[in-house]
Protein backbone atom coordinates (compact mmCIF):
# COMPACT_ATOMS: atom_id res chain seq x y z
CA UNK A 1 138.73 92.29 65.67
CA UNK A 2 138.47 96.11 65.61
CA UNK A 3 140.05 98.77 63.46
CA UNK A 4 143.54 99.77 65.24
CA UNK A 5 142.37 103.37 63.73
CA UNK A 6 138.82 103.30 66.40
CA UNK A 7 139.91 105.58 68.74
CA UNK A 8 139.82 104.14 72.28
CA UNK A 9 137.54 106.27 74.49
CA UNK A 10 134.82 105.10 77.38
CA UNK A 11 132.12 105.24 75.39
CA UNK A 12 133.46 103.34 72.51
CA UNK A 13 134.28 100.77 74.79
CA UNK A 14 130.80 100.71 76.23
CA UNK A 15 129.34 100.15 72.98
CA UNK A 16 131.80 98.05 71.55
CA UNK A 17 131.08 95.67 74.97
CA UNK A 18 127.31 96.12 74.23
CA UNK A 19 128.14 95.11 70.25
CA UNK A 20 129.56 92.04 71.95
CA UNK A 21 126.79 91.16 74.23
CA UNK A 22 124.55 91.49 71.70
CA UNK A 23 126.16 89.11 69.43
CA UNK A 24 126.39 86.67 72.49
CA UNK A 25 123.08 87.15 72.95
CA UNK A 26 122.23 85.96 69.06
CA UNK A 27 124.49 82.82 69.71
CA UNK A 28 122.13 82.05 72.34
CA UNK A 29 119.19 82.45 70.31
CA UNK A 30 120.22 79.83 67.92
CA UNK A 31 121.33 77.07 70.55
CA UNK A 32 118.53 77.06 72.06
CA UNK A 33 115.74 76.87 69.22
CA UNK A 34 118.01 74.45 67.82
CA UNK A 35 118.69 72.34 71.07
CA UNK A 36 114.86 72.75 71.10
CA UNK A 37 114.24 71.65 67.15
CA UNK A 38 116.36 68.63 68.18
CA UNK A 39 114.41 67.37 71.31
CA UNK A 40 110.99 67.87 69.51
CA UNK A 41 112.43 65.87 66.33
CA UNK A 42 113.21 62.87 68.92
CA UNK A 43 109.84 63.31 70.42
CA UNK A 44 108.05 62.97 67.32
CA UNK A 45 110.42 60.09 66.32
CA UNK A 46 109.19 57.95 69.36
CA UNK A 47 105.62 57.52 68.28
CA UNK A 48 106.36 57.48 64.52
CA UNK A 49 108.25 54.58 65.50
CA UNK A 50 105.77 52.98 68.11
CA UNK A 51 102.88 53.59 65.37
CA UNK A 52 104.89 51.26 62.60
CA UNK A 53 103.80 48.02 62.05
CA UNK A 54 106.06 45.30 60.29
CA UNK A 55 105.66 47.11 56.94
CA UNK A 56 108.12 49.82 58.19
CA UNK A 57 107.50 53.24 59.08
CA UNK A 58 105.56 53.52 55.64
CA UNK A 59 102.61 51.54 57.93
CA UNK A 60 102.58 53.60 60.85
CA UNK A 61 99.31 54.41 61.85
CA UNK A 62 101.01 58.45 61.65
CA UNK A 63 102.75 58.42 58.51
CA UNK A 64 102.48 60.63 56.57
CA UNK A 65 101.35 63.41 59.41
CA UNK A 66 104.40 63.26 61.77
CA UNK A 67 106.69 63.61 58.83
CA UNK A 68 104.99 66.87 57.93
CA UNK A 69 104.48 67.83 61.54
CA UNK A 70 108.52 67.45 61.34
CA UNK A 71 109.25 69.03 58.44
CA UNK A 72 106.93 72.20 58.69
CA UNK A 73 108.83 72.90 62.23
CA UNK A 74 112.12 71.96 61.13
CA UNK A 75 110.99 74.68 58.21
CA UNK A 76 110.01 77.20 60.57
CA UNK A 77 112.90 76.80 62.73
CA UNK A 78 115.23 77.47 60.43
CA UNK A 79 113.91 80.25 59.51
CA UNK A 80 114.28 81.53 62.72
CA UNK A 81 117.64 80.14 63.42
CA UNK A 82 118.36 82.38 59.81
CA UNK A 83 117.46 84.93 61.79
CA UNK A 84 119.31 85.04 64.12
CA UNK A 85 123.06 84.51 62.17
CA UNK A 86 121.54 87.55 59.92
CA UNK A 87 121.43 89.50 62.98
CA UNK A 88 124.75 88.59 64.23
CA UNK A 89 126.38 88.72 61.18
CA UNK A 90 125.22 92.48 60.83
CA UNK A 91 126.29 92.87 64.56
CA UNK A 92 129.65 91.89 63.71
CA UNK A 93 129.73 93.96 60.88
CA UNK A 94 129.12 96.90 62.95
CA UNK A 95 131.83 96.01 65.44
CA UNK A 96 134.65 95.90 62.24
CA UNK A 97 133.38 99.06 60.87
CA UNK A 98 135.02 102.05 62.79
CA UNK A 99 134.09 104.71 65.18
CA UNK A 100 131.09 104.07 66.67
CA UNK A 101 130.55 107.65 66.44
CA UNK A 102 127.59 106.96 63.65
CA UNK A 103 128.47 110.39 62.01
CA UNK A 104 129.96 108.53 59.06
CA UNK A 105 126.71 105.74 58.57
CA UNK A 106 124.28 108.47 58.78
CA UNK A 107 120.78 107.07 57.77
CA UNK A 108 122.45 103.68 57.09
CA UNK A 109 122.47 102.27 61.18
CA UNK A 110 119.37 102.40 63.25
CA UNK A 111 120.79 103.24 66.73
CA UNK A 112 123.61 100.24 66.54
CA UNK A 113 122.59 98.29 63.20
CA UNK A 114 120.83 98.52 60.16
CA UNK A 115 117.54 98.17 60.08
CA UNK A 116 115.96 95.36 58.24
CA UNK A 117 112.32 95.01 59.33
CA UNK A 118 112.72 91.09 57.82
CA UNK A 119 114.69 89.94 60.76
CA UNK A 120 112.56 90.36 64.12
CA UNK A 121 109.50 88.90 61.67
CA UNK A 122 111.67 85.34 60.55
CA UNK A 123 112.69 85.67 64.62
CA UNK A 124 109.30 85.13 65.99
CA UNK A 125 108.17 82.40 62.96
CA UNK A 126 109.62 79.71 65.15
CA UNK A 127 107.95 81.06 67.59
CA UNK A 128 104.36 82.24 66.38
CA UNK A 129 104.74 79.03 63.47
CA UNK A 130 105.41 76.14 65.92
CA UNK A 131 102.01 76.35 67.36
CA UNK A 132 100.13 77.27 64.55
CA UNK A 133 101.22 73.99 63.07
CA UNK A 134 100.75 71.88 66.20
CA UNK A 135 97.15 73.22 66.00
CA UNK A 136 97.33 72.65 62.65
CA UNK A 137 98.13 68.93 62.72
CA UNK A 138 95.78 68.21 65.71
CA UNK A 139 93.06 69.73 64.01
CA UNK A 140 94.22 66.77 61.46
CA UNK A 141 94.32 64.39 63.62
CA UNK A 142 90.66 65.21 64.92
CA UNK A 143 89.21 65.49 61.39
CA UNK A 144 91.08 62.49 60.03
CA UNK A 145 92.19 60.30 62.81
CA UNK A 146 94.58 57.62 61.24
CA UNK A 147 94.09 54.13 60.42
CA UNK A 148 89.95 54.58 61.13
């Protein structure tokens, strides 16, 4: 909710409804890299479990690199999902605070919300991180294919 003192004019209302989108568009962000950390967990779960011989999962032919594989993305997508409640968190933050005015958070707001170089870089580790350790781990696999 809003201040009752923000004075209700067009343009506040614009930005307030862009304030809101924006935040919407955050809660996107996260559901889908986590819907997407999810369905790449249960992928690498399949053949993790296919690979295991009656000695458990300890014996699969993959253990111990689809365990890493899973835990460096699960790493890296949090990271990004972090991102992402930062952002909205500061988003909503900016919709409590007043007139949108900005003549009172001179220097503090870039455009619409602080600016905190940190966030778009943890944003795009999911991204830019995924690959480089899929690479990573088939470069593994290559150099030290299991159970040769």
């Amino acid at each position: 909710m809003t201040d009752p003192r923000i004075e209700r004019t067009e343009g506040n209302d614009a930005i307030y409804r862009y304030i809101r989108s924006e935040i919407q568009f955050e809660l996107s962000l996260i559901n889908a890299r986590v819907n997407w950390l999810v369905t790449s967990q249960a992928f690498l779960f399949v053949p993790l479990t296919l690979g295991a011989r009656a000695g458990g999962i300890g014996a699969s032919v993959y253990y111990p690199v689809i365990p890493v594989l899973g835990v460096m993305i699960c790493g890296l997508v949090l990271i990004s999902v972090l991102a992402a409640v930062w952002r909205s968190h500061q988003w909503r933050k900016k919709a409590k605070q007043g007139d949108y005015s900005g003549e009172d958070s001179f220097a503090t707001f870039d455009i619409v919300v602080p600016h905190q170089p940190l966030i778009p870089t943890m944003g795009l580790i999911g991204g830019l991180g995924v690959p480089v350790a899929l690479v990573s781990v088939w470069i593994w696999l290559l150099m030290a294919p299991p159970g040769v």
